[in-house]
C-alpha atoms as a PDB file:
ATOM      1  CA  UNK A   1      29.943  -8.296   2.100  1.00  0.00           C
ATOM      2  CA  UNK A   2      28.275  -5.594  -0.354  1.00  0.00           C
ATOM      3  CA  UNK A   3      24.798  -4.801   1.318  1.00  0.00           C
ATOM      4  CA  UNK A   4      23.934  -3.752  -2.392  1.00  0.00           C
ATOM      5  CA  UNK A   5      24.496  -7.154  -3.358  1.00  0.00           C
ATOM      6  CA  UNK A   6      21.685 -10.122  -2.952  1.00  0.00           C
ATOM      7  CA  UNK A   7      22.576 -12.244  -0.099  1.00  0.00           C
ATOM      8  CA  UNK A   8      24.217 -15.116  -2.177  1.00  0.00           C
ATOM      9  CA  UNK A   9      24.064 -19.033  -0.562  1.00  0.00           C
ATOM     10  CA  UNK A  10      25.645 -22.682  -1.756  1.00  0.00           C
ATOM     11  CA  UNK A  11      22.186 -23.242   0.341  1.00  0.00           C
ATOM     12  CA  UNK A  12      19.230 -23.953  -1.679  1.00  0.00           C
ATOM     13  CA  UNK A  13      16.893 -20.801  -2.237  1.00  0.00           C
ATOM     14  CA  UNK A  14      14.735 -22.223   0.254  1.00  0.00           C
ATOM     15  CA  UNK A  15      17.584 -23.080   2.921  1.00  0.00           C
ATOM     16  CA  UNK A  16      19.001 -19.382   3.456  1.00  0.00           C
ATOM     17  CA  UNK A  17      18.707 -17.967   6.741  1.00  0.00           C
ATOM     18  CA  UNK A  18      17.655 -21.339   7.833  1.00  0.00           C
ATOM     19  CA  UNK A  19      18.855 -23.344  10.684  1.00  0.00           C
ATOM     20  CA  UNK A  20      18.327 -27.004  10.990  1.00  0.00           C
ATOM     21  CA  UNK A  21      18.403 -29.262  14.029  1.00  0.00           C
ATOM     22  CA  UNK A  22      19.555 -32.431  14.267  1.00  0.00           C
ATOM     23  CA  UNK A  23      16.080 -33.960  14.267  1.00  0.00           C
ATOM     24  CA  UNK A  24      15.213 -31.706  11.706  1.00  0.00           C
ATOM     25  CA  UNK A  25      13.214 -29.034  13.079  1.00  0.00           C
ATOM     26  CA  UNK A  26      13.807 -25.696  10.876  1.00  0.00           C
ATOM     27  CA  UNK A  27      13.898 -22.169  11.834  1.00  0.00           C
ATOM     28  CA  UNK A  28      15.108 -18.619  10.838  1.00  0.00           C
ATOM     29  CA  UNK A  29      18.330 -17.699  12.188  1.00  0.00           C
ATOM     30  CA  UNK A  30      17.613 -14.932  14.358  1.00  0.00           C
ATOM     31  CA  UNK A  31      18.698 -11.902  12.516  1.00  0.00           C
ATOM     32  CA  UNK A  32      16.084 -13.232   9.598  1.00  0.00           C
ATOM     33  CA  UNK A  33      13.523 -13.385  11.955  1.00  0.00           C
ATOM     34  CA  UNK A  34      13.949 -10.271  13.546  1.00  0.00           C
ATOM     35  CA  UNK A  35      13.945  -9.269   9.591  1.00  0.00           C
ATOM     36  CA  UNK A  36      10.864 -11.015   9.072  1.00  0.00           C
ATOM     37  CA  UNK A  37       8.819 -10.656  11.818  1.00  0.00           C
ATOM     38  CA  UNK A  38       9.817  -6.881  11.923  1.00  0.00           C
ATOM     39  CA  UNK A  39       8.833  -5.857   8.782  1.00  0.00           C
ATOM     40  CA  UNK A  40       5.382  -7.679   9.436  1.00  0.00           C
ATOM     41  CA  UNK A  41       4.713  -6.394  12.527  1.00  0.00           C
ATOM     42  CA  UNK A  42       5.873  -2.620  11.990  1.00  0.00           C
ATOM     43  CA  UNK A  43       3.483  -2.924   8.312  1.00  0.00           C
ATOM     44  CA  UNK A  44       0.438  -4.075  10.865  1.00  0.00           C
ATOM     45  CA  UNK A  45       1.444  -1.701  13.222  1.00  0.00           C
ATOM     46  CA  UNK A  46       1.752   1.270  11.844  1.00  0.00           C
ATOM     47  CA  UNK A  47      -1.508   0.311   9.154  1.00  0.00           C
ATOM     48  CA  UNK A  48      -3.916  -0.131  12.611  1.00  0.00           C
ATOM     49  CA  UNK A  49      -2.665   2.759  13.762  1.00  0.00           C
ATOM     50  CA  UNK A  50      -3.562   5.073  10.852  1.00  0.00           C
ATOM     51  CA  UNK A  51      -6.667   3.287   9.627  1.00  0.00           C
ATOM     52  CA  UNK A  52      -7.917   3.811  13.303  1.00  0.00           C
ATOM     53  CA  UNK A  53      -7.309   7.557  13.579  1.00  0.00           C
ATOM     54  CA  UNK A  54      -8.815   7.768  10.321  1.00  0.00           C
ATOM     55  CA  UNK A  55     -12.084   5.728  11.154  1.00  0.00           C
ATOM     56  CA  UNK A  56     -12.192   7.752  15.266  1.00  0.00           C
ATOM     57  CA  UNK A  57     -11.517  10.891  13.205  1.00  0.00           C
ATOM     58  CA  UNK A  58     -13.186  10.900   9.953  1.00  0.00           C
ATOM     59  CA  UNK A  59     -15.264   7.815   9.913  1.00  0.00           C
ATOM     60  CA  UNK A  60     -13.482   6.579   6.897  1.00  0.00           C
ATOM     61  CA  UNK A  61     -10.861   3.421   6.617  1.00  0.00           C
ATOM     62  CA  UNK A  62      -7.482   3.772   5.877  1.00  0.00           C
ATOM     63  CA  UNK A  63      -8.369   1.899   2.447  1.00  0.00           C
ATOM     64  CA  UNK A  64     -11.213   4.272   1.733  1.00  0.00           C
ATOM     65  CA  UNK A  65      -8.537   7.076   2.336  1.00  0.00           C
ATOM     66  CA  UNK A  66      -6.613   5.395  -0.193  1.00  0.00           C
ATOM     67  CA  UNK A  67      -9.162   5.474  -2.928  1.00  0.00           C
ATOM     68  CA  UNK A  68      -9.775   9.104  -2.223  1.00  0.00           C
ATOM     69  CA  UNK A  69      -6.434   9.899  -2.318  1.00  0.00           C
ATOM     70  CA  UNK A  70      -5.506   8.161  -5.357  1.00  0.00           C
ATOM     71  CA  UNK A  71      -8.905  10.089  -7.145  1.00  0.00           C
ATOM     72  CA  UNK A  72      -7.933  14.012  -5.741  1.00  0.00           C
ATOM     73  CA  UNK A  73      -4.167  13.797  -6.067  1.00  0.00           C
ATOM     74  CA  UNK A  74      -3.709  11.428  -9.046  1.00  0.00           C
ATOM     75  CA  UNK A  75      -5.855  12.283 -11.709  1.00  0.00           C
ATOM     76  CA  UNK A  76      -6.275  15.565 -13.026  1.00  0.00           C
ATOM     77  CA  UNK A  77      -9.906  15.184 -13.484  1.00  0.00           C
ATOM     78  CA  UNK A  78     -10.762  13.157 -10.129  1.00  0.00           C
ATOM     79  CA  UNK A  79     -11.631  10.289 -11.917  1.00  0.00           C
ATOM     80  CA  UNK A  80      -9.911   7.011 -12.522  1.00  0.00           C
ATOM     81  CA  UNK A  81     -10.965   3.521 -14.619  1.00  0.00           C
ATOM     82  CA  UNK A  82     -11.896   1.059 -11.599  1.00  0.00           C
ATOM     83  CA  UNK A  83      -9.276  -0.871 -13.803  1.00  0.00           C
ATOM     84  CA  UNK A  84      -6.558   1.413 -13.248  1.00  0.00           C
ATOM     85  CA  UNK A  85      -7.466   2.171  -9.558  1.00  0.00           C
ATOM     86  CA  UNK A  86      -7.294  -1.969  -8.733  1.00  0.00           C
ATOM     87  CA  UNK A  87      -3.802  -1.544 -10.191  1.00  0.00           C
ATOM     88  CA  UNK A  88      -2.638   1.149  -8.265  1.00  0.00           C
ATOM     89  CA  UNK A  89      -3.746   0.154  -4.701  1.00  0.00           C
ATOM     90  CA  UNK A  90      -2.790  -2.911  -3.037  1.00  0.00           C
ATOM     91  CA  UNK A  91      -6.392  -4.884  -2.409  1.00  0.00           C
ATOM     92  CA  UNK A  92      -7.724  -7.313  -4.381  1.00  0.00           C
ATOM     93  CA  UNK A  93      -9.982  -6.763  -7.434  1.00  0.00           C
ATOM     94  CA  UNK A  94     -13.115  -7.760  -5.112  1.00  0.00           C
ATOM     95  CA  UNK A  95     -12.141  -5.888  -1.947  1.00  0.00           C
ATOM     96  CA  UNK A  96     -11.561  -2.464  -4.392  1.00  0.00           C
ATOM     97  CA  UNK A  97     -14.903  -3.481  -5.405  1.00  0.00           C
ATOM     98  CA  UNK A  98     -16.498  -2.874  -2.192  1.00  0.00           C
ATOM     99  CA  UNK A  99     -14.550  -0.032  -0.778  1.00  0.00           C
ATOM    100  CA  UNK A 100     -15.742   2.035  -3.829  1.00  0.00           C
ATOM    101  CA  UNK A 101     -19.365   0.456  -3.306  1.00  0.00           C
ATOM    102  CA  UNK A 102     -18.918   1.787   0.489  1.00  0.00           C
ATOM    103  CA  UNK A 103     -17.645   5.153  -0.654  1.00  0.00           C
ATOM    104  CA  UNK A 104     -20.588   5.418  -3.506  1.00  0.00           C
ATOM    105  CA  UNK A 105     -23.129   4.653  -0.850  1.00  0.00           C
ATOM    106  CA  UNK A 106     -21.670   7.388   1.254  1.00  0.00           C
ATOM    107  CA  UNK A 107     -21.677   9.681  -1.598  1.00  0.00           C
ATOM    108  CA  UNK A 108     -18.164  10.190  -2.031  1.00  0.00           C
ATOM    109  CA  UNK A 109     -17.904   8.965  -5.569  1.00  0.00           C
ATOM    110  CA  UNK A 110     -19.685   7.622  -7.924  1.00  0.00           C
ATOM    111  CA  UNK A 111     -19.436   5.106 -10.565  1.00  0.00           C
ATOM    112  CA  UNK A 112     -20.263   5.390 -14.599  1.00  0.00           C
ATOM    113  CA  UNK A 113     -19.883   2.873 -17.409  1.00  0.00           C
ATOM    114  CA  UNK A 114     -18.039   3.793 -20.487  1.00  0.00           C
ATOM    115  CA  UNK A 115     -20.478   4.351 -23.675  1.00  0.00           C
ATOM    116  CA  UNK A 116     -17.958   2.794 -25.811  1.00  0.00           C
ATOM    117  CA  UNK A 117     -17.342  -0.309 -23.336  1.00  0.00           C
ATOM    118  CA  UNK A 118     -19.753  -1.295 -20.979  1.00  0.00           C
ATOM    119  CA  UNK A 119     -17.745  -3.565 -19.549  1.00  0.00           C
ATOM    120  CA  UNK A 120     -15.428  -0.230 -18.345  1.00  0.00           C
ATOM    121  CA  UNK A 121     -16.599   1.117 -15.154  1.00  0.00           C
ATOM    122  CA  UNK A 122     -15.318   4.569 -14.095  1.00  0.00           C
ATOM    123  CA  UNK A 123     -14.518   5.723 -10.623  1.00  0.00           C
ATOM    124  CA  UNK A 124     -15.410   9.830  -9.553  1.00  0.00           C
ATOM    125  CA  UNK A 125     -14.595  11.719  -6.466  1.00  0.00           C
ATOM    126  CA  UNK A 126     -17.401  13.731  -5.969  1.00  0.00           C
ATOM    127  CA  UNK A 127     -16.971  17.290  -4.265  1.00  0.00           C
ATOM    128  CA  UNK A 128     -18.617  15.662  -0.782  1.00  0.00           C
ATOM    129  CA  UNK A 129     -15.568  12.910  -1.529  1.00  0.00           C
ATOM    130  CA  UNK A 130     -12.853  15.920  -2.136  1.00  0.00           C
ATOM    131  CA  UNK A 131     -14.397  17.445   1.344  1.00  0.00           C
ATOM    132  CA  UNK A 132     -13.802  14.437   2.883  1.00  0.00           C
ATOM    133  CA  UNK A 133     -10.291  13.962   1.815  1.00  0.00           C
ATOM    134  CA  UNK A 134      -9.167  17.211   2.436  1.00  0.00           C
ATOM    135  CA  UNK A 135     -10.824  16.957   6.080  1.00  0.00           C
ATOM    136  CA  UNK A 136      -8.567  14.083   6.634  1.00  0.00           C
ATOM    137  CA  UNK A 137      -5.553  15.160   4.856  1.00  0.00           C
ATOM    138  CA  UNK A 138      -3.991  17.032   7.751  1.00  0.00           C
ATOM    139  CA  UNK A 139      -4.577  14.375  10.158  1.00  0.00           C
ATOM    140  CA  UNK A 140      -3.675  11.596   8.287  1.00  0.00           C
ATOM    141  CA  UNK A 141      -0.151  13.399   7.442  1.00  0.00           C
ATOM    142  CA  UNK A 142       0.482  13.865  10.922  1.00  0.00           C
ATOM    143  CA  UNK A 143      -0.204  10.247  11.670  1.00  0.00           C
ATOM    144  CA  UNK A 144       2.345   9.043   9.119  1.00  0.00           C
ATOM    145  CA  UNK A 145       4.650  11.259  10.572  1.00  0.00           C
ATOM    146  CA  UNK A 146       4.022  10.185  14.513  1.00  0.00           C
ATOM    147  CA  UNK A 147       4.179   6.250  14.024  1.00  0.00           C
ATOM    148  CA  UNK A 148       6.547   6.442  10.721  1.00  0.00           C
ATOM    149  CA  UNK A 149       8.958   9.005   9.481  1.00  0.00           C
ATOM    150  CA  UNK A 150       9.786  10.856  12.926  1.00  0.00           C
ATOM    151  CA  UNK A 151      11.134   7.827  14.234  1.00  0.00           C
ATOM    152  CA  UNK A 152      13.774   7.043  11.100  1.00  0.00           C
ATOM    153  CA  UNK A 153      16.267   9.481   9.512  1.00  0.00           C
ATOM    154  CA  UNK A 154      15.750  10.872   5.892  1.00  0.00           C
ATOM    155  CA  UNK A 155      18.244   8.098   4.569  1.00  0.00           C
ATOM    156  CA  UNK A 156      16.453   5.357   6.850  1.00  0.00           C
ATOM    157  CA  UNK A 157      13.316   6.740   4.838  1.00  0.00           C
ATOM    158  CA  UNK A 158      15.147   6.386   1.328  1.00  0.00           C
ATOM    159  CA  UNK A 159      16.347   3.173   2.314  1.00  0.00           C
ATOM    160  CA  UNK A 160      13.014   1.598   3.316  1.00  0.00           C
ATOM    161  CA  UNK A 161      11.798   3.112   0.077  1.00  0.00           C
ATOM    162  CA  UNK A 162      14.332   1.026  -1.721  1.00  0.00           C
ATOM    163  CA  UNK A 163      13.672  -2.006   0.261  1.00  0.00           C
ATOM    164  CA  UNK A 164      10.536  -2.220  -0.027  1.00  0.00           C
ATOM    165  CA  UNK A 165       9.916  -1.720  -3.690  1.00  0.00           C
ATOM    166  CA  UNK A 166      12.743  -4.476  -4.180  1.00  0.00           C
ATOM    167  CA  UNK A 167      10.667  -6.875  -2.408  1.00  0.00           C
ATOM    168  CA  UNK A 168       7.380  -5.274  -4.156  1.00  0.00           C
ATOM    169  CA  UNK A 169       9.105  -6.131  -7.279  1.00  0.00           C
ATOM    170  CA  UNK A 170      10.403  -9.249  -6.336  1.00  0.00           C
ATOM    171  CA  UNK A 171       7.104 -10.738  -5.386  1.00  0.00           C
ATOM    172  CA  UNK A 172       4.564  -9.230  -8.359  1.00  0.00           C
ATOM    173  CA  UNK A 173       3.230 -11.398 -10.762  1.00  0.00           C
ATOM    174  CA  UNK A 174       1.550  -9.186 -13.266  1.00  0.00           C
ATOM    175  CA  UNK A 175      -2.500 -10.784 -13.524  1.00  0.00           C
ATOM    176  CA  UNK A 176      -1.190 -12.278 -10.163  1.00  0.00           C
ATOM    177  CA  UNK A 177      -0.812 -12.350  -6.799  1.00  0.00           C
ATOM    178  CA  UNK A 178       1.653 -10.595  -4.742  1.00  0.00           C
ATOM    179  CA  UNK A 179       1.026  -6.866  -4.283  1.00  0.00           C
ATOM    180  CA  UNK A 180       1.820  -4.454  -7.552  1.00  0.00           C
ATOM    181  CA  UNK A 181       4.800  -2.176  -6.875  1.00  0.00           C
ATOM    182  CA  UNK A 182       4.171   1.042  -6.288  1.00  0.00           C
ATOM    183  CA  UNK A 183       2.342   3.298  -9.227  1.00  0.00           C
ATOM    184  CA  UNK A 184       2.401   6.819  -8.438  1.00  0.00           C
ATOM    185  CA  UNK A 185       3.049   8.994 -10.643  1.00  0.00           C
ATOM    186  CA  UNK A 186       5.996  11.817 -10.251  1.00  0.00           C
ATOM    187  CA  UNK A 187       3.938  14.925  -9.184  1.00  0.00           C
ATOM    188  CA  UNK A 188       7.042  16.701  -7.447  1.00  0.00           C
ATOM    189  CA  UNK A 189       7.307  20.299  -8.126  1.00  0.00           C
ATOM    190  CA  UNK A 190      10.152  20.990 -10.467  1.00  0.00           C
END
């Protein structure tokens, strides 16, 4: 079988990896919910794990570290249309909403309407915000490493990198739900 290749099945969609019983009870075969239940529990895992260094450490969630990050490393100018932000993180339009409002309130950005639109609201790291980040950086980078990347080789990491934006992919609905793939922007040094 090509592992390159989708999985292809005579089943319906909804039958592969499925096991039936003959009172018809049905299940994951076990290598699809090792699959499964793997990939869920490894996400939650390793996401509890860093957003609870980050709150002991630096009194900041791991999706407040996100919104940082996203405003000192992905805009030039530290500032980002909440539009555009919402599309590059993985929370919902309402819970972005109140993860900035959290951040605002602690001073770490701030928020401005667009003169031209003022129906556009624009996100801002402030320096106190930068601080913040960059106080956390170092930790948080060692954390990734600890519960994610030491324990897989460099082509495990490319291949979970492919995985998982295939399934991304798979499961956005643009307007949607499902989360958006992945939207960072190339800023390797050339």
């Amino acid at each position: 079988m090509n592992d390159s290749a989708p999985r292809a099945s005579s089943l319906e969609p909804s039958q592969v990896g499925v096991t039936v019983d003959r009172d018809g009870t049905k299940y994951l075969r076990p290598e699809y919910a090792r699959a499964f239940l793997g990939l869920i529990r490894a996400s939650d895992s390793v996401f509890r794990a860093l957003d609870r260094s980050l709150q002991d450490g630096h009194r900041i969630s791991l999706h407040e570290y996100e919104v940082l990050l996203f405003l000192a490393v992905f805009s030039p100018d530290h500032s980002m249309p909440m539009t555009e932000l919402r599309r590059r993180t993985p929370l919902s339009q309402s819970r972005v909403s109140r993860v900035v409002s959290g951040l605002e309130d602690g001073g770490l950005v701030r928020r401005s309407t667009d003169d031209a639109d003022k129906r556009s609201v624009t996100v801002t790291l402030t320096a106190q915000g930068l601080e913040k980040y960059r106080s956390a950086q170092d930790r948080h980078l060692q954390d990734l490493d600890e519960h994610l990347f030491s324990v897989l080789t460099e082509r495990e990491i490319n291949q979970l990198a492919a995985i998982t934006a295939k399934i991304l992919a798979a499961n956005h609905t643009p307007g949607g739900t499902g989360a958006a793939p992945l939207l960072l922007p190339d800023i390797s040094q050339s």
